[in-house]
PDB file of N, CA and C in Angstrom:
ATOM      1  N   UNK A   1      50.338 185.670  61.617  1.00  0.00           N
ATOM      2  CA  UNK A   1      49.612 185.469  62.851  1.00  0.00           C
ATOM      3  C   UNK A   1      49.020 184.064  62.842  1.00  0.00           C
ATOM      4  N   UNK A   2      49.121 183.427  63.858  1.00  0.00           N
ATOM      5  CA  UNK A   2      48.466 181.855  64.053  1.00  0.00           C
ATOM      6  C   UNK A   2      47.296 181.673  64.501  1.00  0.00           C
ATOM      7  N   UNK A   3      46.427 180.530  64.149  1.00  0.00           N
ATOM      8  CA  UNK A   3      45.299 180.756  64.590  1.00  0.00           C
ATOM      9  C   UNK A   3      44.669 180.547  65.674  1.00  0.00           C
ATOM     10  N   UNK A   4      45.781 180.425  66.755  1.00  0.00           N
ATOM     11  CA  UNK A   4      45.615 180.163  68.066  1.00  0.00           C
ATOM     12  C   UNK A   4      46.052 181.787  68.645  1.00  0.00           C
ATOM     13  N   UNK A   5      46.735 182.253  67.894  1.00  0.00           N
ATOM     14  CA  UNK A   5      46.726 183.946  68.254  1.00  0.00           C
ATOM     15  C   UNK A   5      45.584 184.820  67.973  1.00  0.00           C
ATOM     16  N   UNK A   6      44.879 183.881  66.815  1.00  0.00           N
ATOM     17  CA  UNK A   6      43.899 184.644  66.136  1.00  0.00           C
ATOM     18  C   UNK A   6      42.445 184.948  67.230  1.00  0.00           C
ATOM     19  N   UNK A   7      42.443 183.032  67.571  1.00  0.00           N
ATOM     20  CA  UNK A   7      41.580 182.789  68.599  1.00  0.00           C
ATOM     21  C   UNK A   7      41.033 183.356  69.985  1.00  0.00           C
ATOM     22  N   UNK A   8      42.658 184.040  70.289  1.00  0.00           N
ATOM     23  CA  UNK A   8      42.745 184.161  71.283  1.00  0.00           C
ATOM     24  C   UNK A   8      42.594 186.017  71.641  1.00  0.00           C
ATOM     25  N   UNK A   9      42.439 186.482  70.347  1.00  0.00           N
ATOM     26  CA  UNK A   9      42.390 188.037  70.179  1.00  0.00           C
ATOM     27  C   UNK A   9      41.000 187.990  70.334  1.00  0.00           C
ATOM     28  N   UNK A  10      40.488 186.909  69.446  1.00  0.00           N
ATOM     29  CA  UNK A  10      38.436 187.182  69.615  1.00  0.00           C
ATOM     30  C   UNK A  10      38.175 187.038  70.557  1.00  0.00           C
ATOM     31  N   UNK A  11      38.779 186.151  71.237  1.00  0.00           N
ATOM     32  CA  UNK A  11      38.231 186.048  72.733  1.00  0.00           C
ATOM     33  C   UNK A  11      37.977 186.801  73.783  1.00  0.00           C
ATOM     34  N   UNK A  12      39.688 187.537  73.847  1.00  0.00           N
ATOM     35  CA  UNK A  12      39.695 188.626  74.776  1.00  0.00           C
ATOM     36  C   UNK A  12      39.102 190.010  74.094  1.00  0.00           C
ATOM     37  N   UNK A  13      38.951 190.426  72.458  1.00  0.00           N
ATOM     38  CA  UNK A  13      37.971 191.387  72.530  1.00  0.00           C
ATOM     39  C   UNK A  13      36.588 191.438  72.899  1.00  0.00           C
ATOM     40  N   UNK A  14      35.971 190.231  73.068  1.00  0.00           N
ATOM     41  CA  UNK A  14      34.600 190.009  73.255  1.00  0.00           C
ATOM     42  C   UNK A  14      34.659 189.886  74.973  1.00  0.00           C
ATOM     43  N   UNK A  15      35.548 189.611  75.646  1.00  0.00           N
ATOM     44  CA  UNK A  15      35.836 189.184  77.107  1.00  0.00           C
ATOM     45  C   UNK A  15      35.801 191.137  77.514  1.00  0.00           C
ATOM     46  N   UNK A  16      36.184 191.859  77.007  1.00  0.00           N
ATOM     47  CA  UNK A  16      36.793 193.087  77.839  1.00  0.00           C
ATOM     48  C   UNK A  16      36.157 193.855  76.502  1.00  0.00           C
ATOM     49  N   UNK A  17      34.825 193.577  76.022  1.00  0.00           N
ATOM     50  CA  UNK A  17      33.598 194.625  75.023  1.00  0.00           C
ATOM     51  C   UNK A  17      33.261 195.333  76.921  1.00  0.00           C
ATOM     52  N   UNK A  18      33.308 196.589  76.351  1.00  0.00           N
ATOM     53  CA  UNK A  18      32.072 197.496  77.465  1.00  0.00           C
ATOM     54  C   UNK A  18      30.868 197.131  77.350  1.00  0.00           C
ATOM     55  N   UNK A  19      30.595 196.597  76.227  1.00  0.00           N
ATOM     56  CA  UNK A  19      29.313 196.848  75.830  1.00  0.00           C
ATOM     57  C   UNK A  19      28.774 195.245  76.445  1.00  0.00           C
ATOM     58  N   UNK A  20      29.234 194.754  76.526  1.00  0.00           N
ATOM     59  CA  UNK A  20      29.031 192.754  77.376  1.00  0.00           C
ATOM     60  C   UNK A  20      28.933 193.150  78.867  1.00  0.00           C
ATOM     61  N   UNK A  21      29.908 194.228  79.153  1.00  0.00           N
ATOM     62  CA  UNK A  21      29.613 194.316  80.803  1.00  0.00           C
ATOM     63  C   UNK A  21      28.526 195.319  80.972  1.00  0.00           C
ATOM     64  N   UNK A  22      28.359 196.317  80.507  1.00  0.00           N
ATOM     65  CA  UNK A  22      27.127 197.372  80.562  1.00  0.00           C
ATOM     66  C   UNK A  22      26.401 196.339  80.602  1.00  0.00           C
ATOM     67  N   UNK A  23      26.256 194.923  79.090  1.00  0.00           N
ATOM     68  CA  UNK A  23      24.934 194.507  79.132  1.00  0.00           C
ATOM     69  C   UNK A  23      24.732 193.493  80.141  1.00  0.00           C
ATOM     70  N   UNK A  24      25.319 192.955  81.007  1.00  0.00           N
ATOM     71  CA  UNK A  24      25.798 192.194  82.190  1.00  0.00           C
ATOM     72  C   UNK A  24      25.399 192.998  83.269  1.00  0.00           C
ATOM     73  N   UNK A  25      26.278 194.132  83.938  1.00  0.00           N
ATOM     74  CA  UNK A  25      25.670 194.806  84.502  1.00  0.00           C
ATOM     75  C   UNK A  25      24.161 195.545  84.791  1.00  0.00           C
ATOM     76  N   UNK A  26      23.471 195.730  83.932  1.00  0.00           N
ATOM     77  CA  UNK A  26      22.040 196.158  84.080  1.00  0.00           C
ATOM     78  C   UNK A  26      21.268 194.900  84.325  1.00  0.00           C
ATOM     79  N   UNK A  27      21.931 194.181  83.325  1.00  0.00           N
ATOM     80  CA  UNK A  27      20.828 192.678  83.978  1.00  0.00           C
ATOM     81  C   UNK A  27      20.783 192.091  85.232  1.00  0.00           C
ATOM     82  N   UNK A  28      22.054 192.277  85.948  1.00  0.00           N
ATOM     83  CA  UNK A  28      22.165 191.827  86.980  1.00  0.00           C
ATOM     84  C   UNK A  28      21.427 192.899  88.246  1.00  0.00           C
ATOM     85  N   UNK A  29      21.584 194.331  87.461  1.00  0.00           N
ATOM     86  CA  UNK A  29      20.668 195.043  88.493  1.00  0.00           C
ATOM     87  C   UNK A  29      19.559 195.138  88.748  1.00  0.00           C
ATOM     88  N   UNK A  30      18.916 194.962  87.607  1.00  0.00           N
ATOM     89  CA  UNK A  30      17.375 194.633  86.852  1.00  0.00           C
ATOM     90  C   UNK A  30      16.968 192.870  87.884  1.00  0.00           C
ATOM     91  N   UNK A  31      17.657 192.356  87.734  1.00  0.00           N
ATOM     92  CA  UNK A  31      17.574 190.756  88.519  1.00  0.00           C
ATOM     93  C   UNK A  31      17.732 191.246  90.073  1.00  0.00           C
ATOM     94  N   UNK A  32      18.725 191.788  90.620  1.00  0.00           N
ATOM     95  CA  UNK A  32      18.646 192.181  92.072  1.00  0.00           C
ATOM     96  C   UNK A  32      17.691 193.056  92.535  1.00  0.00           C
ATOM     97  N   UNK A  33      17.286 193.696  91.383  1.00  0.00           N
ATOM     98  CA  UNK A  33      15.955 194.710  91.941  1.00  0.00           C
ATOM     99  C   UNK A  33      14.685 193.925  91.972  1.00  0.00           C
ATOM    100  N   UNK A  34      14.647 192.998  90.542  1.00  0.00           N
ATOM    101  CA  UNK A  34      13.379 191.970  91.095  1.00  0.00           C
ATOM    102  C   UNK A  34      13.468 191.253  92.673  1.00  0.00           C
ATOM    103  N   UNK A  35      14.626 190.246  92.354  1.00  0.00           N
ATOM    104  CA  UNK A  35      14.748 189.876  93.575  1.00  0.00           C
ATOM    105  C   UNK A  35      14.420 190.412  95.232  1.00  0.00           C
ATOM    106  N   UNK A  36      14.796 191.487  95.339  1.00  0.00           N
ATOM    107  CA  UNK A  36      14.804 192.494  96.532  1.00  0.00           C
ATOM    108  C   UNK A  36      13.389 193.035  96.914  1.00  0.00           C
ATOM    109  N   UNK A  37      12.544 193.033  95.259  1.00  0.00           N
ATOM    110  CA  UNK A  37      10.745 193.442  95.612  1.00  0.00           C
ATOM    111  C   UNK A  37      10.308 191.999  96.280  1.00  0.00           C
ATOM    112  N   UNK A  38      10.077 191.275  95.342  1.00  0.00           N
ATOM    113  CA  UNK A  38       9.382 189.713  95.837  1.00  0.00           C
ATOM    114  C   UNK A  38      10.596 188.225  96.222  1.00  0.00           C
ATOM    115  N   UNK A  39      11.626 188.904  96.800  1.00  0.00           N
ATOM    116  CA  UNK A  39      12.429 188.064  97.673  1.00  0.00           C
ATOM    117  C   UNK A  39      12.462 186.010  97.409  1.00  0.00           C
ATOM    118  N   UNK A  40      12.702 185.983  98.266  1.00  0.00           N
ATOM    119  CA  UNK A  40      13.190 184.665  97.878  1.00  0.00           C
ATOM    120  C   UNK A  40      14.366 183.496  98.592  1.00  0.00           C
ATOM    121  N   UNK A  41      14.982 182.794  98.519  1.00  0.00           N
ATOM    122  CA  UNK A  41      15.789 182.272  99.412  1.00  0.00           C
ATOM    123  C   UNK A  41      17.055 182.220  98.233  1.00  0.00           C
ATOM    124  N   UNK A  42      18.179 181.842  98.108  1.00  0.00           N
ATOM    125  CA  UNK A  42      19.334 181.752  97.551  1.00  0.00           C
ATOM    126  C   UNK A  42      19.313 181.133  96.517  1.00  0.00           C
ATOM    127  N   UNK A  43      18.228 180.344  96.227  1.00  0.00           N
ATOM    128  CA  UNK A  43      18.086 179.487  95.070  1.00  0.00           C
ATOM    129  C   UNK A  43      17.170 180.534  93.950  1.00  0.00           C
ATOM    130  N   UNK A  44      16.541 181.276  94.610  1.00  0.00           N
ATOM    131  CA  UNK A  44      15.529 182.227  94.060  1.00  0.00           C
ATOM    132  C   UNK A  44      16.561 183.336  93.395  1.00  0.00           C
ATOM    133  N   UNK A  45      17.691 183.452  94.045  1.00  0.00           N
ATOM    134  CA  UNK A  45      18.472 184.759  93.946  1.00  0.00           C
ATOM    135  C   UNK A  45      19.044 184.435  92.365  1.00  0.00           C
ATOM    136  N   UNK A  46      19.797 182.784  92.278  1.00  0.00           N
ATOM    137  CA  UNK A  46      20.333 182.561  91.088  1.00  0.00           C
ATOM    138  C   UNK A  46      19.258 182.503  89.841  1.00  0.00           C
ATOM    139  N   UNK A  47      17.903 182.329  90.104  1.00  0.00           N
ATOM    140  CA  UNK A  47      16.935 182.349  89.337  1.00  0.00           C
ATOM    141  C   UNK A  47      16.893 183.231  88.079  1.00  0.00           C
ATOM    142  N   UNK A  48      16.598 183.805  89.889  1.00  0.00           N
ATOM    143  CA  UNK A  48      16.152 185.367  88.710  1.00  0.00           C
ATOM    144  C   UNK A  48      17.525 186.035  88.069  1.00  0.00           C
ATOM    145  N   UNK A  49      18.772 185.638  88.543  1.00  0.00           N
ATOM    146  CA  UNK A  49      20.179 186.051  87.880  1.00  0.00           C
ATOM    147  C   UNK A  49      19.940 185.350  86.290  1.00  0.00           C
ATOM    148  N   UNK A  50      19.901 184.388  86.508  1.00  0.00           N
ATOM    149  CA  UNK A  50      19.638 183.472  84.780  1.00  0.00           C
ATOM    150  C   UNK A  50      18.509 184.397  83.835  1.00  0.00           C
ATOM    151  N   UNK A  51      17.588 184.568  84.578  1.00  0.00           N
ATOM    152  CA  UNK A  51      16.235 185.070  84.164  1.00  0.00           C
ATOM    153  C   UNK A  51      16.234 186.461  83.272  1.00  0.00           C
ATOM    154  N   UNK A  52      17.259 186.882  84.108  1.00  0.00           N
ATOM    155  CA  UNK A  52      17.341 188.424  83.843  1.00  0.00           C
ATOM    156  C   UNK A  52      18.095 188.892  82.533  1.00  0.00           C
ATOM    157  N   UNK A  53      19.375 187.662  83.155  1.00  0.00           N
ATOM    158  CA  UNK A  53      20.360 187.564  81.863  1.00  0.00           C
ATOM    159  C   UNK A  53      20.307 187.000  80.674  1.00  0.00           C
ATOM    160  N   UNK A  54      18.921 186.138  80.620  1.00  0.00           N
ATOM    161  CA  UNK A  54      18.848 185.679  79.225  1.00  0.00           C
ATOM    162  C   UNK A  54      17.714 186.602  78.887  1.00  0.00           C
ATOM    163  N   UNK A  55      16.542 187.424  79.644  1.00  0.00           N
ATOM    164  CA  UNK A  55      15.513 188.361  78.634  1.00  0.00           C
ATOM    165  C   UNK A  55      16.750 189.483  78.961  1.00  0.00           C
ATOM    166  N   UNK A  56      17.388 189.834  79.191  1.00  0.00           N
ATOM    167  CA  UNK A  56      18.285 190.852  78.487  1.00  0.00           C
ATOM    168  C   UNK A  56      18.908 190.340  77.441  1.00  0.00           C
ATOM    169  N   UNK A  57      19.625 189.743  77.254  1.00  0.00           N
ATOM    170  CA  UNK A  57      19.991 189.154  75.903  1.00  0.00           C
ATOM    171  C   UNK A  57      19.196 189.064  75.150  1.00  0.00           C
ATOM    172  N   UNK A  58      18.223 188.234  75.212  1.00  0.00           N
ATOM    173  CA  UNK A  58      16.992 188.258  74.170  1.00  0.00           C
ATOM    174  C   UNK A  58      16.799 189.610  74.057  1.00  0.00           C
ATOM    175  N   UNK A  59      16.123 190.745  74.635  1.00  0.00           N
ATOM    176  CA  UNK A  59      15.472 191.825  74.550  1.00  0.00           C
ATOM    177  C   UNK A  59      16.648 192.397  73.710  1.00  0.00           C
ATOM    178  N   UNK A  60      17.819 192.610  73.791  1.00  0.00           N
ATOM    179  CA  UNK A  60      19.322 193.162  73.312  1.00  0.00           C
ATOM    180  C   UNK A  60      19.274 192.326  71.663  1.00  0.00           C
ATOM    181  N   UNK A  61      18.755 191.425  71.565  1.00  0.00           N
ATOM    182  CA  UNK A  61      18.723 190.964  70.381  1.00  0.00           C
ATOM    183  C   UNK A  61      17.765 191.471  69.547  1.00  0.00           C
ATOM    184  N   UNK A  62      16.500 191.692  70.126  1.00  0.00           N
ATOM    185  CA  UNK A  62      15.244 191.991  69.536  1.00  0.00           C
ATOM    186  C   UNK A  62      15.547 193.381  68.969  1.00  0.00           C
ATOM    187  N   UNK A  63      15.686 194.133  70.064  1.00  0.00           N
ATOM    188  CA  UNK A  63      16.741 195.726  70.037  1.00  0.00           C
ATOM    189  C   UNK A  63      16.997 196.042  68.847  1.00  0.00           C
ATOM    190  N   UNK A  64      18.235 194.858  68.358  1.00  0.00           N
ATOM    191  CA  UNK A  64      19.490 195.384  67.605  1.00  0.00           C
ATOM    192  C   UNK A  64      18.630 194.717  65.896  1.00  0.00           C
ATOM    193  N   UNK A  65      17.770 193.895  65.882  1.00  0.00           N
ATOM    194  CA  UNK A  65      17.033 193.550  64.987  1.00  0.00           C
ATOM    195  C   UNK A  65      16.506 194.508  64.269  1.00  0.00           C
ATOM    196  N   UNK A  66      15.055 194.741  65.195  1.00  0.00           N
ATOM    197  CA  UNK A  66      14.380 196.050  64.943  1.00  0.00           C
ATOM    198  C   UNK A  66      15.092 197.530  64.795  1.00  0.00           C
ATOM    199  N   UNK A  67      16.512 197.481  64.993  1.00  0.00           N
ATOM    200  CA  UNK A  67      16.788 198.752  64.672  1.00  0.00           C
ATOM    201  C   UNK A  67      16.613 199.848  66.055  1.00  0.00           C
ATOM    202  N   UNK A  68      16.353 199.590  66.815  1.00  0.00           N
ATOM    203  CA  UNK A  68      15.735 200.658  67.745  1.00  0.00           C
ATOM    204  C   UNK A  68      16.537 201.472  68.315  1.00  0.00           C
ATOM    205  N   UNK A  69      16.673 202.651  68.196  1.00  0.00           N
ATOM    206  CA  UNK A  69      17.779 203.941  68.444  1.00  0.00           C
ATOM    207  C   UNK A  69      17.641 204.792  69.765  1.00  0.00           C
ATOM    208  N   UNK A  70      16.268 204.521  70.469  1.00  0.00           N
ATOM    209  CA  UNK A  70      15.684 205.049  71.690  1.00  0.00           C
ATOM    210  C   UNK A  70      16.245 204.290  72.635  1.00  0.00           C
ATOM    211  N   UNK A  71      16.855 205.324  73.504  1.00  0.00           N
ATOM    212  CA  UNK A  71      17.840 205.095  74.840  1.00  0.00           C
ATOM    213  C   UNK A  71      18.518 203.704  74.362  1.00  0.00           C
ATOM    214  N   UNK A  72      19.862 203.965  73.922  1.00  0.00           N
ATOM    215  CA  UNK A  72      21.117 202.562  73.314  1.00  0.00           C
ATOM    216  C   UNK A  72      22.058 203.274  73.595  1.00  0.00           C
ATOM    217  N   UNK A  73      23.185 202.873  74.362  1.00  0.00           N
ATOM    218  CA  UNK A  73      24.325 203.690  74.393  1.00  0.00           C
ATOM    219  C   UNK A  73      25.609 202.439  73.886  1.00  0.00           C
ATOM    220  N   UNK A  74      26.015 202.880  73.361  1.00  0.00           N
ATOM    221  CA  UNK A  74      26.899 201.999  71.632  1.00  0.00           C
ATOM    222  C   UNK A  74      26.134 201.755  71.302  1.00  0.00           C
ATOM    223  N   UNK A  75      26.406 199.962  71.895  1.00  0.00           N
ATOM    224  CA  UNK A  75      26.153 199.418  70.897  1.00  0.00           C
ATOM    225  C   UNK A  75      24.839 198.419  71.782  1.00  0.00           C
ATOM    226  N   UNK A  76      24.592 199.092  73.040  1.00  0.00           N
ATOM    227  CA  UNK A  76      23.432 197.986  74.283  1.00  0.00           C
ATOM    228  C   UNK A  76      22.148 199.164  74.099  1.00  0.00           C
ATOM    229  N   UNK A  77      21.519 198.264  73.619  1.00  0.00           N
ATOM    230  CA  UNK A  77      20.418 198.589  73.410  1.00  0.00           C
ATOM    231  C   UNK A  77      19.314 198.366  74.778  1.00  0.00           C
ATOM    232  N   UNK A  78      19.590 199.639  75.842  1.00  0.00           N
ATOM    233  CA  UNK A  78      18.859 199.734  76.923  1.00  0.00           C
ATOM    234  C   UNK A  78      17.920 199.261  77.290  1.00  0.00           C
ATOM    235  N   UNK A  79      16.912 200.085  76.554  1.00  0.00           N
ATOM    236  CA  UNK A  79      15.024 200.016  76.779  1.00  0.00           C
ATOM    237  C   UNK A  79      15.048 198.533  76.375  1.00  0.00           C
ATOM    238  N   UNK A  80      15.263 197.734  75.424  1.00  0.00           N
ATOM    239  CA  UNK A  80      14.571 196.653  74.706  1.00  0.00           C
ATOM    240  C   UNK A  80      15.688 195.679  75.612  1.00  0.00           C
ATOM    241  N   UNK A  81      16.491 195.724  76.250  1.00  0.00           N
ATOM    242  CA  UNK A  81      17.405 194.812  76.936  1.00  0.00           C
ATOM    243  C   UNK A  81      16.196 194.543  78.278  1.00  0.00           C
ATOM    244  N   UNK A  82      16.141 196.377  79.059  1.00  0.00           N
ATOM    245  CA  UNK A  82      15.565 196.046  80.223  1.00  0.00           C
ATOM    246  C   UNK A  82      14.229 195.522  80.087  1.00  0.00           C
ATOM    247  N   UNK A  83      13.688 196.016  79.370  1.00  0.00           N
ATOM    248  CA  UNK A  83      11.664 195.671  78.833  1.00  0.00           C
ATOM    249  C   UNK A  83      12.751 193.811  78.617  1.00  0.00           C
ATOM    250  N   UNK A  84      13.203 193.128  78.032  1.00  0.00           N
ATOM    251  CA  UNK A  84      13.746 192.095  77.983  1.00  0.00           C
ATOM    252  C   UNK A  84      13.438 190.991  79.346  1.00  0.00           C
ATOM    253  N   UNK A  85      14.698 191.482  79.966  1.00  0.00           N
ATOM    254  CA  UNK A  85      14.826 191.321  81.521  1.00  0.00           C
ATOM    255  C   UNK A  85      13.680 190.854  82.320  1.00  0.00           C
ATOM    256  N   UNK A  86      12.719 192.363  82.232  1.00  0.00           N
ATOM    257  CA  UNK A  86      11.537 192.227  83.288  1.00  0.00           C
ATOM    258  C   UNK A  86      10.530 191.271  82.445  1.00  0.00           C
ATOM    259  N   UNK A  87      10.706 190.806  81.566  1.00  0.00           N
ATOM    260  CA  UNK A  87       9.566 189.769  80.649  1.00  0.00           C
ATOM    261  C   UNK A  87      10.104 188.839  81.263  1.00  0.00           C
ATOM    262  N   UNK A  88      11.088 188.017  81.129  1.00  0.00           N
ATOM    263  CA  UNK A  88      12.315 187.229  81.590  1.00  0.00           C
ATOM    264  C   UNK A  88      11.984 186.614  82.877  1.00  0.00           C
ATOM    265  N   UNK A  89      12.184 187.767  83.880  1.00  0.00           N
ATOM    266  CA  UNK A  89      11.743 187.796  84.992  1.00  0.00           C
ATOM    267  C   UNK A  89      10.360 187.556  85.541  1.00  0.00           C
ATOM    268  N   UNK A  90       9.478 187.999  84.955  1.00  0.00           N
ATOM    269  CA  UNK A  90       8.211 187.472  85.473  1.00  0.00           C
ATOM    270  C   UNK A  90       7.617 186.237  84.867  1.00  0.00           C
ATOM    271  N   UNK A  91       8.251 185.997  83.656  1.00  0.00           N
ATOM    272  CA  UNK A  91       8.086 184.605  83.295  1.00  0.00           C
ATOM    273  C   UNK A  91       8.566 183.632  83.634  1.00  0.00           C
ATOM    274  N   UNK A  92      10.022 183.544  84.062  1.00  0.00           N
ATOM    275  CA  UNK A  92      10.412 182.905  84.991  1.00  0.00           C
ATOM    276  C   UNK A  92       9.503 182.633  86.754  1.00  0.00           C
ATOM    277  N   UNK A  93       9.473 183.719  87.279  1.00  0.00           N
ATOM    278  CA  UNK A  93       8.793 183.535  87.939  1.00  0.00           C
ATOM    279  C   UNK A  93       7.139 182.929  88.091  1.00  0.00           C
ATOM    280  N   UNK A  94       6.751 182.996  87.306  1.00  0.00           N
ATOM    281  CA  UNK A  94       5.474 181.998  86.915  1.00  0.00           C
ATOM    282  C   UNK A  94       5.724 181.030  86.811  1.00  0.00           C
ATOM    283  N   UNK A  95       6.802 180.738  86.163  1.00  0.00           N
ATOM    284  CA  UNK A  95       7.293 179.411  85.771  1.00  0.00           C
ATOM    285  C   UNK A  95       7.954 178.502  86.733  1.00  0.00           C
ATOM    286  N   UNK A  96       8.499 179.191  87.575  1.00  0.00           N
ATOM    287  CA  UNK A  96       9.120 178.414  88.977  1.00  0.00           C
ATOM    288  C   UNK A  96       7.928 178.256  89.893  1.00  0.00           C
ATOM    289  N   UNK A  97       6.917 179.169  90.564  1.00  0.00           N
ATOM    290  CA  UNK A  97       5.764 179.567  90.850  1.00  0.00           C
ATOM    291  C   UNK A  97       4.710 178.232  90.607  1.00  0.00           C
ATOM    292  N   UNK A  98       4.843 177.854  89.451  1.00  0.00           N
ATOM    293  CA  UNK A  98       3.925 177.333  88.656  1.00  0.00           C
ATOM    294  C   UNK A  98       4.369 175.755  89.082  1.00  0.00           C
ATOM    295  N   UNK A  99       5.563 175.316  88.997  1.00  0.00           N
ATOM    296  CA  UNK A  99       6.466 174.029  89.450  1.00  0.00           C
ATOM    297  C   UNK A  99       6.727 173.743  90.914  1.00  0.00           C
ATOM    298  N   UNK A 100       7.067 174.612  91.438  1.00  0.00           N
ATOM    299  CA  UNK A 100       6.869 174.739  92.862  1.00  0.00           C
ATOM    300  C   UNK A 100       5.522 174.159  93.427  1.00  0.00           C
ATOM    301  N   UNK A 101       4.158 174.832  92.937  1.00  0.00           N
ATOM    302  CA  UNK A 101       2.944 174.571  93.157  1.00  0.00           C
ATOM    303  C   UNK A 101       2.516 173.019  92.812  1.00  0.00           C
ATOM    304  N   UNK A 102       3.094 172.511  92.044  1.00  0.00           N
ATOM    305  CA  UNK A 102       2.925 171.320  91.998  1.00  0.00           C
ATOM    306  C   UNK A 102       3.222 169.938  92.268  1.00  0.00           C
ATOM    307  N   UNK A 103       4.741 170.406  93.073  1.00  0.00           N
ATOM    308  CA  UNK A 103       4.768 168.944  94.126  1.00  0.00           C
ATOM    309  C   UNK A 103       4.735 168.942  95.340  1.00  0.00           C
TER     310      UNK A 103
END
């Protein structure tokens, strides 16, 4: 096998993991549900998309650190993804909030 075959197997197993789109998917719902409470214009929408998707990741990291076995289905560690997310999210939002306010 070559290592451009090799390359190209990691890729597409990590491209087509359930467990990348589950964790994709909730973030993005978790981000459209912020969005949809305290609204925003189109620039706000991609915000909180970034926002969501990196404290889910983070939170999904923290998760899989600590071990935590409460609500994880595989290998996505739910609770600590979404608790993630909504940190994410309101920190972001302070943080745009906060920049906004100042010019």
């Amino acid at each position: 096998m070559s290592v451009l075959t090799k390359w190209v197997d990691a890729i597409l197993n990590t491209l087509l993991s359930p467990a990348l789109w589950l964790g994709i998917a909730t973030a993005a719902i978790c981000s459209l549900a912020f969005y949809a409470w305290f609204g925003g214009g189109s620039r706000q929408l991609i915000r909180d998309l970034v926002a969501g998707l990196a404290g889910f990741a983070i939170g999904q990291w923290a998760g899989a650190l600590l071990g935590l076995e409460w609500l994880r289905v595989g290998q996505v560690q739910l609770l600590a993804g979404i608790a993630g997310a909504a940190i994410g999210l309101f920190v972001g939002q302070r943080l745009w909030q906060s920049g906004s306010s100042a010019t």
